[in-house]
C-alpha atoms as a PDB file:
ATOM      1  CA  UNK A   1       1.737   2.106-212.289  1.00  0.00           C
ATOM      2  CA  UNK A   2       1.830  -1.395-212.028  1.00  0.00           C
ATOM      3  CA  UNK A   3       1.525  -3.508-214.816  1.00  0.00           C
ATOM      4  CA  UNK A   4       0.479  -7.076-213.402  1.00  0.00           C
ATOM      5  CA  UNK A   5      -1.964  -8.019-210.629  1.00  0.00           C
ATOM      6  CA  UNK A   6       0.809  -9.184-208.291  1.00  0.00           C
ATOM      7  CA  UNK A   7       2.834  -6.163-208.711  1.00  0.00           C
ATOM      8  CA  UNK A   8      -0.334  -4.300-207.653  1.00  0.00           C
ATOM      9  CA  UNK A   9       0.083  -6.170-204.722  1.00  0.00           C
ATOM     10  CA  UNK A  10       3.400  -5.824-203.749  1.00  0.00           C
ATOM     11  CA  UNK A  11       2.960  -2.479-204.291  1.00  0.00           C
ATOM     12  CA  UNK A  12       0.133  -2.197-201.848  1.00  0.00           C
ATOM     13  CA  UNK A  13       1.831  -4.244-198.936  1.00  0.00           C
ATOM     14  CA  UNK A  14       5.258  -1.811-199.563  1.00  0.00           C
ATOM     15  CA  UNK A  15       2.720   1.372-198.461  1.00  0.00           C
ATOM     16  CA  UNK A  16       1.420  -0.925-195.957  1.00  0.00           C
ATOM     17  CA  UNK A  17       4.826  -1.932-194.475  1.00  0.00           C
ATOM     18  CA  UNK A  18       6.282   1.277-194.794  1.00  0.00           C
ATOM     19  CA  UNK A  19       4.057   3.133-192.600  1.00  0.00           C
ATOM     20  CA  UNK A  20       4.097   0.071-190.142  1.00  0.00           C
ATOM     21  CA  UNK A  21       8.355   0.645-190.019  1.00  0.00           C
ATOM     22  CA  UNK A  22       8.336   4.781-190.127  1.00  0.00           C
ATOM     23  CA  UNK A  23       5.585   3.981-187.165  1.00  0.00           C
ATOM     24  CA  UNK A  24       8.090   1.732-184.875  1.00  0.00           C
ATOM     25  CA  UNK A  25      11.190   3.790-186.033  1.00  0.00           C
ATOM     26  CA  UNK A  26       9.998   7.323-184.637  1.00  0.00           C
ATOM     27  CA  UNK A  27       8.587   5.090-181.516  1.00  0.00           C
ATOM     28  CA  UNK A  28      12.170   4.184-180.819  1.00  0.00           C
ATOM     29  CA  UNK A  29      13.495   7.136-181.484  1.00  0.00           C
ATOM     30  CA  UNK A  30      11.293   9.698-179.225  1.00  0.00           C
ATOM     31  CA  UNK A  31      11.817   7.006-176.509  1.00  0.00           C
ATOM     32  CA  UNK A  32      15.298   7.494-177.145  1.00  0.00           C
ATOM     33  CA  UNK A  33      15.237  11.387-177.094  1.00  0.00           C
ATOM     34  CA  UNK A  34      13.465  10.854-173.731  1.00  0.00           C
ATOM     35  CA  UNK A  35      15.958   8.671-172.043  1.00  0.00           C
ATOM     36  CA  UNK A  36      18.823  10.945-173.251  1.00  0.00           C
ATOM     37  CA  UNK A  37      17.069  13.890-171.430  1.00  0.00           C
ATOM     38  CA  UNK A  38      15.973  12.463-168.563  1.00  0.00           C
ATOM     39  CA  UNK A  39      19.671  11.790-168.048  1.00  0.00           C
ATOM     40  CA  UNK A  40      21.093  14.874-169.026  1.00  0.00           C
ATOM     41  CA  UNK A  41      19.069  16.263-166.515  1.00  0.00           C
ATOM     42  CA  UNK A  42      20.242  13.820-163.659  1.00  0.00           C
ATOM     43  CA  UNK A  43      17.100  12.805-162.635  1.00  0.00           C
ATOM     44  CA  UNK A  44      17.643   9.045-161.853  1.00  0.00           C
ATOM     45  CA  UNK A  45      14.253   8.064-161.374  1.00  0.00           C
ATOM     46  CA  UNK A  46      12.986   9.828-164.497  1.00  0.00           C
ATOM     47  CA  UNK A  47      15.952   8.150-166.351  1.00  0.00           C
ATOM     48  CA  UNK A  48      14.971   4.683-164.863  1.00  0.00           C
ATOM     49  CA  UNK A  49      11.714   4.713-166.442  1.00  0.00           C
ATOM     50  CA  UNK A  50      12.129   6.659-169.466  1.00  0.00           C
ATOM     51  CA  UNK A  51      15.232   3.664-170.212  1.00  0.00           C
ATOM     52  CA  UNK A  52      12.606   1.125-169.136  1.00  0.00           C
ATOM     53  CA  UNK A  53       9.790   2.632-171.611  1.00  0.00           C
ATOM     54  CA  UNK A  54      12.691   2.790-174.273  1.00  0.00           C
ATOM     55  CA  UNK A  55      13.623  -0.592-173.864  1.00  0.00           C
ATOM     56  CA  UNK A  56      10.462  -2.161-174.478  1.00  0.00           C
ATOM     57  CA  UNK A  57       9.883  -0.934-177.324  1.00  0.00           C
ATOM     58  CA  UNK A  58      13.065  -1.078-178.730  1.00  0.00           C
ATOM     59  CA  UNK A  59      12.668  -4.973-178.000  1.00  0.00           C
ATOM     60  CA  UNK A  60       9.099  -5.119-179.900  1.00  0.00           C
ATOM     61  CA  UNK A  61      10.728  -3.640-182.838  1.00  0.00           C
ATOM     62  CA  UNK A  62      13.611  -6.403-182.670  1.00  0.00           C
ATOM     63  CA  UNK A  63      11.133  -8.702-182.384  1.00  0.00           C
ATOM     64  CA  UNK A  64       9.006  -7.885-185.526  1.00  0.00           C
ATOM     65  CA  UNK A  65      12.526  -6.930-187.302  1.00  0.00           C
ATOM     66  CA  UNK A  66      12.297  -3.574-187.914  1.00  0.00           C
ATOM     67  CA  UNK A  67      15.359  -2.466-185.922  1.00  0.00           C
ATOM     68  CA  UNK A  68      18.631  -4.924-186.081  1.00  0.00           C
ATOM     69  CA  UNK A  69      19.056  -6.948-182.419  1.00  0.00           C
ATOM     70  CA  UNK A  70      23.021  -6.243-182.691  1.00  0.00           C
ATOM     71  CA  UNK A  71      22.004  -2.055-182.878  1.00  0.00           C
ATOM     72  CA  UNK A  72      19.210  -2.572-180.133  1.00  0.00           C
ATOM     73  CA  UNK A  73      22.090  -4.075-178.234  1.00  0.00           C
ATOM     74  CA  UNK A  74      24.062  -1.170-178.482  1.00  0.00           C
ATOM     75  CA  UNK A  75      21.575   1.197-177.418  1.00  0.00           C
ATOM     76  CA  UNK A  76      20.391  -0.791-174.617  1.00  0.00           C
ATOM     77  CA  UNK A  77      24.131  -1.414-173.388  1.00  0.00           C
ATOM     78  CA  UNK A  78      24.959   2.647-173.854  1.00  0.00           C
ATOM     79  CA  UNK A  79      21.524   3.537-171.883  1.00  0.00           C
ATOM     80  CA  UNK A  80      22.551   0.583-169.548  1.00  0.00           C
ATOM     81  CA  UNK A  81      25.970   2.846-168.460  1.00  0.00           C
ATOM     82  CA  UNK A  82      24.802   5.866-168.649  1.00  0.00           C
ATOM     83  CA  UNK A  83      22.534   5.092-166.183  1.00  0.00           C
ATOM     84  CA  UNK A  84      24.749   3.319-163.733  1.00  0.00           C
ATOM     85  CA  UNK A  85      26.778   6.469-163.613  1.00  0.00           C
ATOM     86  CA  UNK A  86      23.996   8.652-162.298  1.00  0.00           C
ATOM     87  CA  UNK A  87      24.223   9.451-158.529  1.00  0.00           C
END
């Protein structure tokens, strides 16, 4: 328990912000899922928009700083290929 008023505070926003981050984090990562399988299964079209969807909100959670741009980077450039290489 906290023993000061401000650490009752900070101790508050940490539930706060951790829900907000767990929140954006499985976000990115079911969009994720969802591009990988939409081009496992070859379906260009599916990929397209599943890697558009993904990318959005991959960029919101750059944005607020919950995900690092260099690793958003990544993903976007390995999507990026993946996709070009579809038929």
């Amino acid at each position: 328990m906290a023993n000061t008023k401000s650490a009752a505070k900070r101790a508050r926003q940490t539930v706060t912000r951790t829900l907000a981050n767990r929140r954006t984090a499985t976000t990115v990562k079911n969009n994720l899922k969802k591009v990988r399988a939409a081009i496992a299964s070859g379906n260009k079209a599916a990929a397209t928009a599943a890697a558009q969807t993904f990318i959005s909100s991959i960029d919101k959670a750059v944005k607020t700083g919950r995900v690092h741009r260099n690793s958003a980077s990544r993903h976007k450039s390995t999507i990026d290929k993946a996709l070009s290489k579809l038929a």
